[in-house]
Protein backbone atom coordinates (compact mmCIF):
# COMPACT_ATOMS: atom_id res chain seq x y z
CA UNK A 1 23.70 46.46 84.99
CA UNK A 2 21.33 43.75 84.19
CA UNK A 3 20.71 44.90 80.56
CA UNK A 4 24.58 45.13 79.95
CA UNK A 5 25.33 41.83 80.76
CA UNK A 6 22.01 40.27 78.70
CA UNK A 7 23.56 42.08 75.76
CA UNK A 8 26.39 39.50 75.21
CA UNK A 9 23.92 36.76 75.90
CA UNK A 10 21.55 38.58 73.19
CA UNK A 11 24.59 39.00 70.50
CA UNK A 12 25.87 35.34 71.08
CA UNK A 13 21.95 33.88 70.05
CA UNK A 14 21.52 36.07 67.59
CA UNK A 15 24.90 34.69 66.42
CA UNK A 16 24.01 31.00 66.89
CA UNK A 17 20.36 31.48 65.07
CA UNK A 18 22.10 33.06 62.52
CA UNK A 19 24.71 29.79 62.15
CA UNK A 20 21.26 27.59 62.58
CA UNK A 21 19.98 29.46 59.32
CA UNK A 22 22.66 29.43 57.36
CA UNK A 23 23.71 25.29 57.66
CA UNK A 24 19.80 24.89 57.19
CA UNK A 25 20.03 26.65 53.84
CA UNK A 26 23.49 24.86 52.78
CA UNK A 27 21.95 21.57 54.06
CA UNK A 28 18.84 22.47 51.58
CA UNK A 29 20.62 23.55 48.55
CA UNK A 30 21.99 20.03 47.69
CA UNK A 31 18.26 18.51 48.89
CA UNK A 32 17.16 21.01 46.28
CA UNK A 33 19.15 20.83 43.52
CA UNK A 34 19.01 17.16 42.88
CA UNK A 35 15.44 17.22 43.23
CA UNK A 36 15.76 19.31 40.67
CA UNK A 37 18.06 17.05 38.61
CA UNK A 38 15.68 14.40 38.94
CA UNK A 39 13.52 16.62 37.62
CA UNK A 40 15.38 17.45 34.58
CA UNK A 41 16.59 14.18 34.24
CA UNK A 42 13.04 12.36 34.32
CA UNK A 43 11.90 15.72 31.48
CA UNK A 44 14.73 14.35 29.43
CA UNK A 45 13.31 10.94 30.08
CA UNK A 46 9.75 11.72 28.87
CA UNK A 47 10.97 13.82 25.91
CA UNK A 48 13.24 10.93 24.56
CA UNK A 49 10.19 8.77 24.59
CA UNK A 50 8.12 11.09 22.70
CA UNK A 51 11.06 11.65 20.43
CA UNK A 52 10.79 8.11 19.80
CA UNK A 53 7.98 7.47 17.27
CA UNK A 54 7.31 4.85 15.15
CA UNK A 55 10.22 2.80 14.91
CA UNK A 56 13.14 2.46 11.70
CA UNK A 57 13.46 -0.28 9.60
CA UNK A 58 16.93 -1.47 8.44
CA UNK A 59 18.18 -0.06 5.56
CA UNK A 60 18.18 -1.94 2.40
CA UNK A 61 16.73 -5.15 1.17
CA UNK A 62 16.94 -5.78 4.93
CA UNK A 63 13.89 -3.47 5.10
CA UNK A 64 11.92 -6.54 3.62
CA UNK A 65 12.89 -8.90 5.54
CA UNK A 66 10.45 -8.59 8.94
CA UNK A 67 11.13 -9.89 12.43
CA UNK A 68 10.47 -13.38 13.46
CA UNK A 69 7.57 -12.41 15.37
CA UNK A 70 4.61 -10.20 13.72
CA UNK A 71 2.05 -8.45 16.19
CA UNK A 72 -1.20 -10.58 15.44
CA UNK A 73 -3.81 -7.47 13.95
CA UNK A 74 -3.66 -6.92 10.78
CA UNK A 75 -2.93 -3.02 9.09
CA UNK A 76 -0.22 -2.43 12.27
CA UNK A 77 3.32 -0.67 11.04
CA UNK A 78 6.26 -2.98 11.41
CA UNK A 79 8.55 -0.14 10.96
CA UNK A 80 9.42 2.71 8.11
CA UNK A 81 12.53 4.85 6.69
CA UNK A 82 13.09 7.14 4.87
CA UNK A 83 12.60 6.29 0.73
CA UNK A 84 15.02 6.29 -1.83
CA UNK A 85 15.20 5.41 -5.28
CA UNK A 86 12.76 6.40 -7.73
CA UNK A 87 10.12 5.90 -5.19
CA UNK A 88 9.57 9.51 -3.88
CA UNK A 89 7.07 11.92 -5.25
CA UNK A 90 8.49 15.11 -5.74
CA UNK A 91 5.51 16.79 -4.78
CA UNK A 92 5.39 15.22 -1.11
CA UNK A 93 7.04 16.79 1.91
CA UNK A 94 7.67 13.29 3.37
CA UNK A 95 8.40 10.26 1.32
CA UNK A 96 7.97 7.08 3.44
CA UNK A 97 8.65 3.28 3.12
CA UNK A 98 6.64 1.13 5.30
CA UNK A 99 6.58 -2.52 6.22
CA UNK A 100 3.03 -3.35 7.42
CA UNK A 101 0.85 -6.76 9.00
CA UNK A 102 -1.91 -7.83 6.35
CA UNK A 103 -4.10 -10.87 6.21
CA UNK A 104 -3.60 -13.75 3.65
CA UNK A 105 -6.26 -15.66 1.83
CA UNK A 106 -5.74 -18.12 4.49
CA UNK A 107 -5.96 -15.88 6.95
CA UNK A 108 -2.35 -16.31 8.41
CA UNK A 109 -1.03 -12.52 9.15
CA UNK A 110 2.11 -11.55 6.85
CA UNK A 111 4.71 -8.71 6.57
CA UNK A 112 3.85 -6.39 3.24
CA UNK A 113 5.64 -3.33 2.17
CA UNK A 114 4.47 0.24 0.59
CA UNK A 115 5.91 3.64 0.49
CA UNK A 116 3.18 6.55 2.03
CA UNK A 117 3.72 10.18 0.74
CA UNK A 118 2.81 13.34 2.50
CA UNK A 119 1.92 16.57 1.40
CA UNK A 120 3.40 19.43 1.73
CA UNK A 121 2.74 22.13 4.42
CA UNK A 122 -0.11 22.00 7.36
CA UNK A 123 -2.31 18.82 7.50
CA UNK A 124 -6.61 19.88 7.96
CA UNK A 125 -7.97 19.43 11.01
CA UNK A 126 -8.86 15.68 11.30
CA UNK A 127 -5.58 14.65 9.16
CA UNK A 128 -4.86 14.74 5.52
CA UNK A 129 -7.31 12.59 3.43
CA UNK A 130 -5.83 9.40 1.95
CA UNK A 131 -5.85 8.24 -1.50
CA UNK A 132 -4.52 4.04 -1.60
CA UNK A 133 -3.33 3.15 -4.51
CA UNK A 134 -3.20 -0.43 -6.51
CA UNK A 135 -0.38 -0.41 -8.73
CA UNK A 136 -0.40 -1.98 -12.31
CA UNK A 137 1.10 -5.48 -13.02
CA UNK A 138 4.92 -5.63 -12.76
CA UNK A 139 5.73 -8.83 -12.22
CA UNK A 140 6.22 -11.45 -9.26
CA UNK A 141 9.52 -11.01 -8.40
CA UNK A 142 10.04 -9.62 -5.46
CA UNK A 143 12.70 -6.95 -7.73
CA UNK A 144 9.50 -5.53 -9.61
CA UNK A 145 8.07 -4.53 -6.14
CA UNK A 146 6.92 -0.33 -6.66
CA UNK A 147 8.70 0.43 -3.29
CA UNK A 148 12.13 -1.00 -4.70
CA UNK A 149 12.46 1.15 -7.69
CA UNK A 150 15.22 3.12 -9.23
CA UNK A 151 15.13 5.23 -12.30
CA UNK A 152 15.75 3.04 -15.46
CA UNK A 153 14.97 0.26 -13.42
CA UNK A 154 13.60 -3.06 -14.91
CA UNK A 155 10.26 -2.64 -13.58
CA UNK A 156 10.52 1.12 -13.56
CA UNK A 157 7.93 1.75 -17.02
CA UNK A 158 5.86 -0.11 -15.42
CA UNK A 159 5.24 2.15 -12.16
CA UNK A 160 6.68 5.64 -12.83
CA UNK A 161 4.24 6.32 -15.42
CA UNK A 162 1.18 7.40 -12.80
CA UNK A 163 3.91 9.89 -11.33
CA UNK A 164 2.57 12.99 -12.96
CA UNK A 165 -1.44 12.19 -11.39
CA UNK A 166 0.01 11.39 -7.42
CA UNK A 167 2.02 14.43 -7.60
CA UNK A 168 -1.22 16.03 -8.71
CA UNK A 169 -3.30 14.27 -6.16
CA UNK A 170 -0.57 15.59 -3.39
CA UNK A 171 -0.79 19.23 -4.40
CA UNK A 172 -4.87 18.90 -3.58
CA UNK A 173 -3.88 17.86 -0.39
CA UNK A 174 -3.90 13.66 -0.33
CA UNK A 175 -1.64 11.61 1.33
CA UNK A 176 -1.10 8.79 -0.91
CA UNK A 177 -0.01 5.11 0.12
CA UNK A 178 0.98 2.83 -2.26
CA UNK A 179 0.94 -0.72 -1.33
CA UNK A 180 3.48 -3.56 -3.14
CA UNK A 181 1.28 -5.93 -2.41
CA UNK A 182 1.43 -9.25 -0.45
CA UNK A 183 4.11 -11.25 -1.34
CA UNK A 184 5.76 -8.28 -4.14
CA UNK A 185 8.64 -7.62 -2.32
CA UNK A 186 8.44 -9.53 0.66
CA UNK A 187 8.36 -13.49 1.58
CA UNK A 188 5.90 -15.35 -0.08
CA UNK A 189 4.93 -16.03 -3.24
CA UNK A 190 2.58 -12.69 -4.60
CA UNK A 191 -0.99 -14.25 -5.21
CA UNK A 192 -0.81 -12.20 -8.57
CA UNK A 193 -4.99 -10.88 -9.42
CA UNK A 194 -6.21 -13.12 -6.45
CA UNK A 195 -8.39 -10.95 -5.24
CA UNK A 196 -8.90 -10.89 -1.61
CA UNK A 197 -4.90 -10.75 -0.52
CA UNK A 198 -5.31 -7.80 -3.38
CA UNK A 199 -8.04 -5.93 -1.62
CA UNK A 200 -6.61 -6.55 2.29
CA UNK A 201 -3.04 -4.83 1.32
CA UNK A 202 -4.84 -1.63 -0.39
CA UNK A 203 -6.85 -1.26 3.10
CA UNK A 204 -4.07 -2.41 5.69
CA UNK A 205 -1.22 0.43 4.07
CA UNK A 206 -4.34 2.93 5.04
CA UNK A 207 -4.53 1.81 8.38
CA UNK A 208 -0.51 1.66 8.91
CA UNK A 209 -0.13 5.21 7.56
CA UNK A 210 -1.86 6.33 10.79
CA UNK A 211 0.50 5.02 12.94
CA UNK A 212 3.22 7.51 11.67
CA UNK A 213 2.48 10.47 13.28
CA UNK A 214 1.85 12.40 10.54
CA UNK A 215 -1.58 13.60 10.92
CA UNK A 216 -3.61 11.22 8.58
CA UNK A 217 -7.36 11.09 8.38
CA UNK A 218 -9.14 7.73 8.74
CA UNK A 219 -10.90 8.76 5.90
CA UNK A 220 -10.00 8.06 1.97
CA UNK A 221 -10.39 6.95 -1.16
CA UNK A 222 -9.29 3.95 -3.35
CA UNK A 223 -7.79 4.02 -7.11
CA UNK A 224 -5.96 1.51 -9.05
CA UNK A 225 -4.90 0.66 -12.74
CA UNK A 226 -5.23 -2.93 -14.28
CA UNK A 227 -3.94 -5.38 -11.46
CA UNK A 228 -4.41 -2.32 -9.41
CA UNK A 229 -7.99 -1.73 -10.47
CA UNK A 230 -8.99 -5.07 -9.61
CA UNK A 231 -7.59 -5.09 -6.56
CA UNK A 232 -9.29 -1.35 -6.17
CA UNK A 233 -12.58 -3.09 -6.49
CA UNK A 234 -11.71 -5.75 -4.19
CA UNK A 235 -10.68 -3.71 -1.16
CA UNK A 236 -13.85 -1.85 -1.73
CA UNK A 237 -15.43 -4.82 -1.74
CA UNK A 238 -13.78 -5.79 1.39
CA UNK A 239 -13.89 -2.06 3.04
CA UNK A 240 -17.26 -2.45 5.33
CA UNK A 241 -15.84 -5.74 6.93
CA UNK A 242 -12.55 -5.68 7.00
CA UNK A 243 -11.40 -2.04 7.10
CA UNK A 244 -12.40 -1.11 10.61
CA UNK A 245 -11.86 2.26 11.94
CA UNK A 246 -11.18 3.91 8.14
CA UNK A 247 -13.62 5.03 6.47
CA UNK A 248 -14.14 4.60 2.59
CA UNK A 249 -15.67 7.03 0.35
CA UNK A 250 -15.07 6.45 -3.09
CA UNK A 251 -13.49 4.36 -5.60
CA UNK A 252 -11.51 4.87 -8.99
CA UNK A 253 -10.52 1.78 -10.83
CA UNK A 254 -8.66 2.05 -14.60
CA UNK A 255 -9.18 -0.73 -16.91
CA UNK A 256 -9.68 -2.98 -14.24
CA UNK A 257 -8.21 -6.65 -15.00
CA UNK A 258 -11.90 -8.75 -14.85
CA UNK A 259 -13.62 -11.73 -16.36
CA UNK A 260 -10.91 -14.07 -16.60
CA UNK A 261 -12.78 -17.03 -17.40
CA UNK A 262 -13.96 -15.60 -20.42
CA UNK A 263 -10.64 -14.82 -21.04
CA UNK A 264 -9.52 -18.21 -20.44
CA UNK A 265 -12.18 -19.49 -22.81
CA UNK A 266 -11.34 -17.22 -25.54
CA UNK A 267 -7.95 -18.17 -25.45
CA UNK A 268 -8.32 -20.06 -28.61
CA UNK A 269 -8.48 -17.46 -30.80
CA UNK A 270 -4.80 -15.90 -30.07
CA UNK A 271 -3.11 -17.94 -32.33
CA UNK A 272 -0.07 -15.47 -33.16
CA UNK A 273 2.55 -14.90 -30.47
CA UNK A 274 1.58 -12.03 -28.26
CA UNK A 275 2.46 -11.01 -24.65
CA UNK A 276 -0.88 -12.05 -23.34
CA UNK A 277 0.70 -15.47 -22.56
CA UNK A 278 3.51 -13.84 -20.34
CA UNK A 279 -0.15 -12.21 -17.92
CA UNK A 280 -1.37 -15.55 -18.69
CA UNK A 281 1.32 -17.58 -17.30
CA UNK A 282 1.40 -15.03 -14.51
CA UNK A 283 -2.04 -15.10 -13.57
CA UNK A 284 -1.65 -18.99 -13.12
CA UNK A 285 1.33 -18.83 -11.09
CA UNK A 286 -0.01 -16.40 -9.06
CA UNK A 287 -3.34 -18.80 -8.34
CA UNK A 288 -0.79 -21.04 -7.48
CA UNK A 289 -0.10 -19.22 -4.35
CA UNK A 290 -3.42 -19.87 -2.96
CA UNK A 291 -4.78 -22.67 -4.91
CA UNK A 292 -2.42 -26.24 -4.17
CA UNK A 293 -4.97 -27.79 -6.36
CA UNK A 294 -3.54 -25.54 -9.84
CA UNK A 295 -1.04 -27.76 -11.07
CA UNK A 296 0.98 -25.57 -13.52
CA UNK A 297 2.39 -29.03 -15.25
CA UNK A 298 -0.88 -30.43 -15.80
CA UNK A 299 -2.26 -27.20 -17.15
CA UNK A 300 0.51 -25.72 -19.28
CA UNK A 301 1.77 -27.53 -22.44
CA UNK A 302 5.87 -27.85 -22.41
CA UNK A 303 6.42 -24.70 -24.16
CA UNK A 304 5.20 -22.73 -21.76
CA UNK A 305 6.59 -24.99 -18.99
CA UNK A 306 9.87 -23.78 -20.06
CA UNK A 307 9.42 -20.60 -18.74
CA UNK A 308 7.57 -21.45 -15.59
CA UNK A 309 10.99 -20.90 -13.90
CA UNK A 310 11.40 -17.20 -14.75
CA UNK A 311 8.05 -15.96 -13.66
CA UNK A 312 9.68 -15.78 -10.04
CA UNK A 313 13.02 -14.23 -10.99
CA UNK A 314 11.60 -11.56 -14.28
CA UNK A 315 9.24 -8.92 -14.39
CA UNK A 316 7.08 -8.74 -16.45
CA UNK A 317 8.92 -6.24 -19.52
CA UNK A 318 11.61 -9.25 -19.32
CA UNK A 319 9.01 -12.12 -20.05
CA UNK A 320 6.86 -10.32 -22.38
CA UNK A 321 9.25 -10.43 -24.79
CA UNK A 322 9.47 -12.56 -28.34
CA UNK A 323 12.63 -14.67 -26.71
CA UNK A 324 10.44 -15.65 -24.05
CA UNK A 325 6.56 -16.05 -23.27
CA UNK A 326 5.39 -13.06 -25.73
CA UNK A 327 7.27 -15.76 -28.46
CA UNK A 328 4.20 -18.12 -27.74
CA UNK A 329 0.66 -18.20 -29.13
CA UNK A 330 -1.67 -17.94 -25.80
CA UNK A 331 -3.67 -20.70 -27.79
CA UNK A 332 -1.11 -22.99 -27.34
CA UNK A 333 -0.96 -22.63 -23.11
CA UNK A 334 -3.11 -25.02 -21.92
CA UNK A 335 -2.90 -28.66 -22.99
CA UNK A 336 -5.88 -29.89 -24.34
CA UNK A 337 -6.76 -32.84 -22.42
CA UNK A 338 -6.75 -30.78 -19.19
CA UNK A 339 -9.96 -30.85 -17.59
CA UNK A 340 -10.41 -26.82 -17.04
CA UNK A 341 -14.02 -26.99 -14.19
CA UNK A 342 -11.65 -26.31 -11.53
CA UNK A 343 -9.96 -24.09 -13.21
CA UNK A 344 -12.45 -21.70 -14.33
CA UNK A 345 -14.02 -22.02 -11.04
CA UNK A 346 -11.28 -20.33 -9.32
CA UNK A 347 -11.05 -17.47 -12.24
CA UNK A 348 -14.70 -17.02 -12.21
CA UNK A 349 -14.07 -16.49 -7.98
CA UNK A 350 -11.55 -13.22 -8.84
CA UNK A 351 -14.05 -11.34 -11.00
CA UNK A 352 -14.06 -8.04 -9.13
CA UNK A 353 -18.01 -7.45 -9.35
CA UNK A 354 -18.13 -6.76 -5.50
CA UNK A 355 -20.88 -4.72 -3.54
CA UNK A 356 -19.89 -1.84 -1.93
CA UNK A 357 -21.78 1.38 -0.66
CA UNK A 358 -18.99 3.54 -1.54
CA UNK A 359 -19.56 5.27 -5.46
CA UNK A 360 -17.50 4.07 -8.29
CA UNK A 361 -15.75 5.62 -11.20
CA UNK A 362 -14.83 3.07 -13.64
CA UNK A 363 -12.58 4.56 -16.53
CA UNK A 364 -11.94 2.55 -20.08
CA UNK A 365 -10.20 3.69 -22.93
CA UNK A 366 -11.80 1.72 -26.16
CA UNK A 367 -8.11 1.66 -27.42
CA UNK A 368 -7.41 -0.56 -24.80
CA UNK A 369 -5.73 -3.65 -26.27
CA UNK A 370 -4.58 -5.25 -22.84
CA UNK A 371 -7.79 -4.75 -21.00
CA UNK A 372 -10.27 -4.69 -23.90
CA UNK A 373 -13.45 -2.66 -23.28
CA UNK A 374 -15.53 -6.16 -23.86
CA UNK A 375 -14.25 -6.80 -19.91
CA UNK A 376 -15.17 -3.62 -18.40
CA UNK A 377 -18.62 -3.54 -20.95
CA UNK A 378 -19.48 -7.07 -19.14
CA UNK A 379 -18.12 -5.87 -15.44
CA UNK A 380 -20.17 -3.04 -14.97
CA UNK A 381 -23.63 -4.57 -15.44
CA UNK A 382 -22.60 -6.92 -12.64
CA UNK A 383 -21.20 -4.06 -10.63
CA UNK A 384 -25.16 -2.10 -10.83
CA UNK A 385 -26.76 -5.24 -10.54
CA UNK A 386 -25.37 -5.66 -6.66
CA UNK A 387 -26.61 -2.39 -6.08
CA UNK A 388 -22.98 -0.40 -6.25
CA UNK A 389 -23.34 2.90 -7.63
CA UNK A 390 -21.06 3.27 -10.82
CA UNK A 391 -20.20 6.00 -13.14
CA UNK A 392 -18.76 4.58 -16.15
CA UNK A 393 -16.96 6.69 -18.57
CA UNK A 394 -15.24 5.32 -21.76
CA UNK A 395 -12.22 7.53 -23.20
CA UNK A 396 -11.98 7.38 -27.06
CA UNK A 397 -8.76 6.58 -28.32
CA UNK A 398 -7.38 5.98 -24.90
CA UNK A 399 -4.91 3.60 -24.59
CA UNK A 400 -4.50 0.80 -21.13
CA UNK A 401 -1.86 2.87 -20.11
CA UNK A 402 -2.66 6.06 -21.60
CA UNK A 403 -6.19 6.24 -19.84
CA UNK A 404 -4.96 7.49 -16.48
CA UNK A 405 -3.71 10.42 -17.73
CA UNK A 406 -6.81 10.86 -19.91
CA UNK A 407 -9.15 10.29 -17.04
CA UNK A 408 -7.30 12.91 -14.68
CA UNK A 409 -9.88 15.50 -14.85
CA UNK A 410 -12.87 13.28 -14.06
CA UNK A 411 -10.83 11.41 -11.61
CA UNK A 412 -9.84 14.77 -9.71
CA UNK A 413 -13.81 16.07 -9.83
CA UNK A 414 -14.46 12.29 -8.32
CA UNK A 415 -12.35 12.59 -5.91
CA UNK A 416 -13.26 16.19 -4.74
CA UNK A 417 -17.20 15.31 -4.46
CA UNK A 418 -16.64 12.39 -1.74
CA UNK A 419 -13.67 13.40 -0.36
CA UNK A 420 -11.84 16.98 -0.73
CA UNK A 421 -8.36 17.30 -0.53
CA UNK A 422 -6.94 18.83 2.36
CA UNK A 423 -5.87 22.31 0.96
């Protein structure tokens, strides 16, 4: 009797234990399911952030324009995009323009811009292997910066042409960065073959180029043509002391632009028109830009005065021309009662015969009409004398422009002995 009635009792807990369980579970579900929204949500949160990466510059001549406020260190990315133009190497899997912090004469840090390519396929452990380059003489308008050109582009013979050696340096497996230069491109007037602005924007764009995420080494090399040779020499110059946290092994320099006082002094004997006077006039205007104490009309005779103007606004295939400064003897630049101590002081102060403990490879051609071989006979003494180790190689028949091409093998074997490529 007892047992029947428990039964009901037993069946109605059973029941309410049962209803217990069951609003505990629907209670929990919500509880559960927007922890686990939170989850997802905060997952998104984290992946958006790593999604984010360095950040993108406007696009056009905006690019070179930076923001009112630069972080202080110098060789830190402003921001990049994508490039366009003529600037890409078809040889790269990712073509990059960059807008970087650098270090003026003065020490005051400024905004410079460079395009970075990549190559193709899996970087090496430790990052792909840099090569920065110094480009020749274009001009010092910002319009003949490397970064802004186009095919058939006023300035575009005078950068395309080492095309055919940095798609060749990208198949070994090199990143190369290409740096316009302070001042080529962006505000300021470009300290043209001033050497230590020169040197600090080859070794900055290296530093920069790591902070793309694209698995770059901190270690590389250093090549450069003409203005880009001297400023090669320079940043190797500058590498152990300025260039912290890279690591420099070699460097290639073409023809490097040297000795300008005994240029200046030999000026003289150009007596017939020749487009020396348009680098002339360009080398003092870019001393200008660190040197208040140049007075360009105290130095220059009228003549030459009269295209002072255009050395900001044309590159350099527009003024080295017979309507303008190639029209004028170089003998005829500076007047002749201008006392020239000062002057040659501050030439003498560019000559790229640095010390550096990473090997050199100077390359000549003793066709070399721009550059002569005299410059590089006199530079390389210098060069051993501080201790540097050099390998100098002359190319007959090579022409200034023609020797890259012509020193390609060497340069390649130079290149692979310090530093191999990647692949």
């Amino acid at each position: 009797m007892s047992l029947e009635l428990n039964r009901p009792r037993a069946l109605l807990l059973a029941l309410i234990m049962l209803f217990a369980a069951a609003l505990i579970i629907e209670t929990a579900q919500p509880v559960n399911a927007d922890a686990a929204a939170k989850k997802t949500k905060n997952g998104k949160k984290k992946k958006k952030k790593a999604k984010k990466g360095p950040r993108k510059g406007p696009a056009g001549l905006k690019f070179y324009k930076p923001p009112k406020k630069l972080p202080a260190a110098h060789g830190k990315l402003i921001w990049q995009r994508k490039a366009g133009g003529s600037v890409p190497l078809k040889s790269a899997g990712v073509n990059k323009l960059v807008l970087y912090t650098s270090k003026s004469a003065a020490g005051k840090t400024v905004a410079v811009s460079g395009s970075i390519a990549i190559p193709k396929g899996k970087a090496p452990k430790g990052g792909w292997p840099v090569i920065s380059y110094g480009h020749g003489t274009t001009g010092i308008a910002d319009k003949c910066a490397p970064s802004r050109n186009t095919k058939g582009g006023i300035a575009d013979p005078y950068i395309s042409y080492t095309d055919p050696q940095m798609n060749e340096w990208l198949k070994a497996g090199y990143a190369v960065a290409r740096t316009d230069y302070q001042g080529l491109g962006t505000p300021g007037l470009h300290p043209f073959l001033v050497g230590v602005p020169e040197g600090r924007s080859v070794l900055d764009i290296v530093s920069a180029s790591r902070q793309l995420g694209l698995k770059i080494s901190n270690k590389y090399l250093i090549a450069g043509h003409s203005q880009g040779g001297h400023a090669a020499l320079w940043a190797a110059g500058l590498a152990a002391s300025y260039g912290k946290g890279i690591k420099l092994k070699g460097t290639v320099a073409y023809a490097p632009a040297s000795n300008f006082k005994v240029m200046a002094q030999a000026l003289s004997a150009y007596t017939t028109p020749n487009s020396l006077s348009a680098l002339a006039t360009l080398l003092v205007r870019g001393m200008t830009a660190v040197y208040p104490d140049v007075n360009p009309n105290e130095l220059l005779t009228d003549r030459f005065l009269k295209f002072w103007p255009d050395t900001t606004t044309d590159c350099l295939s527009e003024l080295a021309v017979p309507s303008k400064l190639a029209g004028l003897a170089p003998a005829d630049m500076i007047r002749p009662e201008y006392d020239r101590t000062r002057m040659y002081e501050i030439l003498d102060a560019q000559n790229p015969a640095v010390k550096t403990s990473a090997p050199i490879l100077l390359a000549q051609g003793d066709a070399d009409s721009t550059v002569p071989k005299i410059l590089t006979d006199l530079l390389e003494p210098k060069l051993t004398e501080n201790g540097d180790k050099v390998d100098y190689k002359i190319y007959p028949g090579a022409t200034h422009g023609g020797v890259v091409a012509t020193a390609e093998p060497d340069v390649m074997a130079f290149f692979e002995s310090h530093l191999p490529g990647g692949k």
